[in-house]
Protein backbone atom coordinates (compact mmCIF):
# COMPACT_ATOMS: atom_id res chain seq x y z
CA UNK A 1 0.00 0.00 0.00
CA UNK A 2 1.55 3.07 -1.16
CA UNK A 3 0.04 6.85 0.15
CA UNK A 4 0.65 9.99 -1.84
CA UNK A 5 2.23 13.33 0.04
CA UNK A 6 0.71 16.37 -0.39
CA UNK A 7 4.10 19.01 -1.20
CA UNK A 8 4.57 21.11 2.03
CA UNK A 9 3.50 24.36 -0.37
CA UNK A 10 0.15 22.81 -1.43
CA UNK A 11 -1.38 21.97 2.36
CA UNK A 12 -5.15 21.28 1.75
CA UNK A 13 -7.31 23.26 3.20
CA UNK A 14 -10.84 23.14 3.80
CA UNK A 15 -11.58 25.76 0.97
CA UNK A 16 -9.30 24.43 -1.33
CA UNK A 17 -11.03 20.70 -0.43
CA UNK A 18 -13.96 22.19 -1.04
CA UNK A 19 -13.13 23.27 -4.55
CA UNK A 20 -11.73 20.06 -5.52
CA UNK A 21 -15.02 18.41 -4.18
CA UNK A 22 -16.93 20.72 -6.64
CA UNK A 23 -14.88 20.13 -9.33
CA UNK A 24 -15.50 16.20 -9.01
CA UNK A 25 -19.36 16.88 -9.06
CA UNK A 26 -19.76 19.49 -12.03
CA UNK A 27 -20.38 17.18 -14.96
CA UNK A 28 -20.36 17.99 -18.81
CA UNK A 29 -24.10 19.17 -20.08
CA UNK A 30 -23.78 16.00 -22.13
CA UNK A 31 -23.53 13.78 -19.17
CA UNK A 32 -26.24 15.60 -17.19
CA UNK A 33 -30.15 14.88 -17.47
CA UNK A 34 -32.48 16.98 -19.70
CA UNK A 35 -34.29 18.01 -16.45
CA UNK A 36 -30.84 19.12 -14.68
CA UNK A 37 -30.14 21.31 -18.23
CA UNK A 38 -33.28 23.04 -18.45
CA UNK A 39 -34.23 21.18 -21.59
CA UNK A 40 -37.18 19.28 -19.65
CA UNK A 41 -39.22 20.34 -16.60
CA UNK A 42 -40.07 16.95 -15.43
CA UNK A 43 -38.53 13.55 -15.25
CA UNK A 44 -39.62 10.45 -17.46
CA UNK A 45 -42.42 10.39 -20.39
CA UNK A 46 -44.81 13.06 -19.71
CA UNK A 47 -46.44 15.50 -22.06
CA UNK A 48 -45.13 18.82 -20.95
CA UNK A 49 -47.96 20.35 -23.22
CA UNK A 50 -50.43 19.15 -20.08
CA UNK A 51 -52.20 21.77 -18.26
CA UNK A 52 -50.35 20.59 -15.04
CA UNK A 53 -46.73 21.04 -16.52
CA UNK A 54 -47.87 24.30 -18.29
CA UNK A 55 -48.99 25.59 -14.33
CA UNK A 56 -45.94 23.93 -13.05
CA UNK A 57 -43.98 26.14 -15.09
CA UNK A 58 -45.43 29.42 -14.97
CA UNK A 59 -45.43 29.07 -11.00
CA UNK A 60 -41.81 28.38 -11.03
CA UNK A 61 -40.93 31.01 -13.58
CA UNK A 62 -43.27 33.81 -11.16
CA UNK A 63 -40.92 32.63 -8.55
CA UNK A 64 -37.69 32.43 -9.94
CA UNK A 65 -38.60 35.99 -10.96
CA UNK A 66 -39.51 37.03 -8.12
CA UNK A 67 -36.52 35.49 -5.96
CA UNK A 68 -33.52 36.37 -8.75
CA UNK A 69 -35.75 40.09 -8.44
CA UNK A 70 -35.76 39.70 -12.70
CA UNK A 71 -31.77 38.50 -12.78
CA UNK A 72 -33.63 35.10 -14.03
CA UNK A 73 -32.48 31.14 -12.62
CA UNK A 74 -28.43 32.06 -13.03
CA UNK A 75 -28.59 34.22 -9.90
CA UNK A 76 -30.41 31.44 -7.84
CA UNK A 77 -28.56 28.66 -5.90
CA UNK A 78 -29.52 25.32 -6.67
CA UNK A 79 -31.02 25.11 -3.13
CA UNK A 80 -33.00 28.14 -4.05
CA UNK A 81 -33.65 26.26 -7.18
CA UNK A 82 -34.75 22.82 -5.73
CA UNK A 83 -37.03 24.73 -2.77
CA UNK A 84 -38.49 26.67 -5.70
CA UNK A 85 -40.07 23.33 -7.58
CA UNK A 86 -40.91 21.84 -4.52
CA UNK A 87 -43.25 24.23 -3.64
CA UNK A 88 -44.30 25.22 -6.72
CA UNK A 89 -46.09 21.79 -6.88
CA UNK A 90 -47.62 21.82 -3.55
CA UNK A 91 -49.13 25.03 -4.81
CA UNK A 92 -49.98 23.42 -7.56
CA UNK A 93 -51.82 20.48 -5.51
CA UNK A 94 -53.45 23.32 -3.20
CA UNK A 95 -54.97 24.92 -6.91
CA UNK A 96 -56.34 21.81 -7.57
CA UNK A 97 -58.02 21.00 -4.33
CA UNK A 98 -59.35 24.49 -4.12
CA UNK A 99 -60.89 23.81 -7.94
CA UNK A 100 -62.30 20.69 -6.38
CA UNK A 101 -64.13 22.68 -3.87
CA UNK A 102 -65.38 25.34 -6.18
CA UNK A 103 -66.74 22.51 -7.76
CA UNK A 104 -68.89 21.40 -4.94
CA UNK A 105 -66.84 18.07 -4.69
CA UNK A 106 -65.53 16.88 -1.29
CA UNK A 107 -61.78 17.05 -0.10
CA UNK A 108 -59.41 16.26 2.93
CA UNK A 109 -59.49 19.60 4.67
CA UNK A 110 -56.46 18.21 6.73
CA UNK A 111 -54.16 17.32 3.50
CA UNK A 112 -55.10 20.55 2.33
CA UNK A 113 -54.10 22.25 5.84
CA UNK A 114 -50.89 20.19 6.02
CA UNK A 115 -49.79 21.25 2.52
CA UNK A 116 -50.43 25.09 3.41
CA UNK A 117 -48.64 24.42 5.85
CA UNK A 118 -46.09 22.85 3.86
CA UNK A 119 -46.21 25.54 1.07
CA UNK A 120 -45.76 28.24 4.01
CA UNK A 121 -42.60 26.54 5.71
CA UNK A 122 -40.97 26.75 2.26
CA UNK A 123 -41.55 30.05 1.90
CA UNK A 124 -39.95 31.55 5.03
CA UNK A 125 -37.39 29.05 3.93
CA UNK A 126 -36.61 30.87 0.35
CA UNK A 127 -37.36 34.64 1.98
CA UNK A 128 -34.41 33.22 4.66
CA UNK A 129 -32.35 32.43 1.83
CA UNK A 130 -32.50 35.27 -0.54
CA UNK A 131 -32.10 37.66 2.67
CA UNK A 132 -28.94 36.38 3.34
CA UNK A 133 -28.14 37.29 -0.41
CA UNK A 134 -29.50 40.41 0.07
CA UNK A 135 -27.05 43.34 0.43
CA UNK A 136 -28.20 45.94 3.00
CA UNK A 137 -29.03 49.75 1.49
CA UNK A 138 -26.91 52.16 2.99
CA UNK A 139 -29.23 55.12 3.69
CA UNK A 140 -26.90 57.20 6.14
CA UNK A 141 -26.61 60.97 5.08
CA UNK A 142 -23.39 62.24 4.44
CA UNK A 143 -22.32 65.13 6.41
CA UNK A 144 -22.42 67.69 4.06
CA UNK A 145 -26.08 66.50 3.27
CA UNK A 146 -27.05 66.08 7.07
CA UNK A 147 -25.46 69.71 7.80
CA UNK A 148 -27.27 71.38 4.89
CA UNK A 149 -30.82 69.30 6.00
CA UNK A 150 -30.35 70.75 10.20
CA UNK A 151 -29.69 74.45 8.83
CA UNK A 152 -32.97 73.81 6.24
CA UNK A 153 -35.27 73.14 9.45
CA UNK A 154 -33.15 76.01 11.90
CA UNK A 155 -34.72 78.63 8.84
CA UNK A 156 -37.66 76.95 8.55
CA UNK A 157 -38.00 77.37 12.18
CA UNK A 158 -36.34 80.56 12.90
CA UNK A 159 -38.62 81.89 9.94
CA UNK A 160 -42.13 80.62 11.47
CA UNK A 161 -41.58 82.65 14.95
């Protein structure tokens, strides 16, 4: 049994382990599925042209939108990404049984509780996750600008006596 030396100038570290550990996953397009490349929305043979897959895609494009704030799928994680279908389809199932009920027809009002709750749970999960993204807006005056606004209101007030 023979083990390999790292050089004393190329220690591992845990960022550069991490790298290499990425670089092992990222595969070729070729090698990755259709539904992994964006060329198919759902495993297996289903007609994408169904009304549910049609749905299914408009409520993850609204939300994709909505998360990436119109920088489109490319500024999303693929955590972001994965959270995003998931509950995308339990809205989907909630449409459904809510159509069902228009309808007159009976439903499980627990399922339908459990997956609002569901849906809801995901949600503060994605907000959680695109706050952390989210860079703060500075809104502190500069001093020239807080000056000028404290001798604005000593005229006003000066003025009004």
């Amino acid at each position: 049994m023979t083990f390999e030396t790292v050089p004393q100038d190329e220690e591992l570290t845990s960022e550069s382990s991490a790298k290499m550990q990425r670089k092992r996953t990222v595969r070729k397009p070729k090698a990755r599925s259709r539904v992994t490349n964006g060329g198919k929305l759902l495993m297996g043979d289903v007609d994408e042209r169904s009304q549910f897959a049609r749905r299914l895609r408009d409520i993850i494009a609204l939300h994709v939108d909505c998360l990436s704030r119109g920088a489109g799928g490319e500024a999303l994680s693929e955590a972001e990404l994965s959270l995003i279908r998931r509950v995308s389809v339990c809205e989907l199932r909630l449409e459904e049984m809510e159509m069902r009920m228009a309808q007159g027809k009976d439903i499980s009002i627990d399922v339908y509780a459990r997956v609002a709750g569901h849906v809801r749970r995901m949600h503060e999960a994605l907000n959680g996750l695109s706050l952390r993204n989210k860079v703060a807006k500075d809104v502190t005056p500069s001093l020239g600008q807080y000056v000028s606004k404290r001798q604005r209101r000593v005229v006003t007030l000066e003025s009004g006596d």
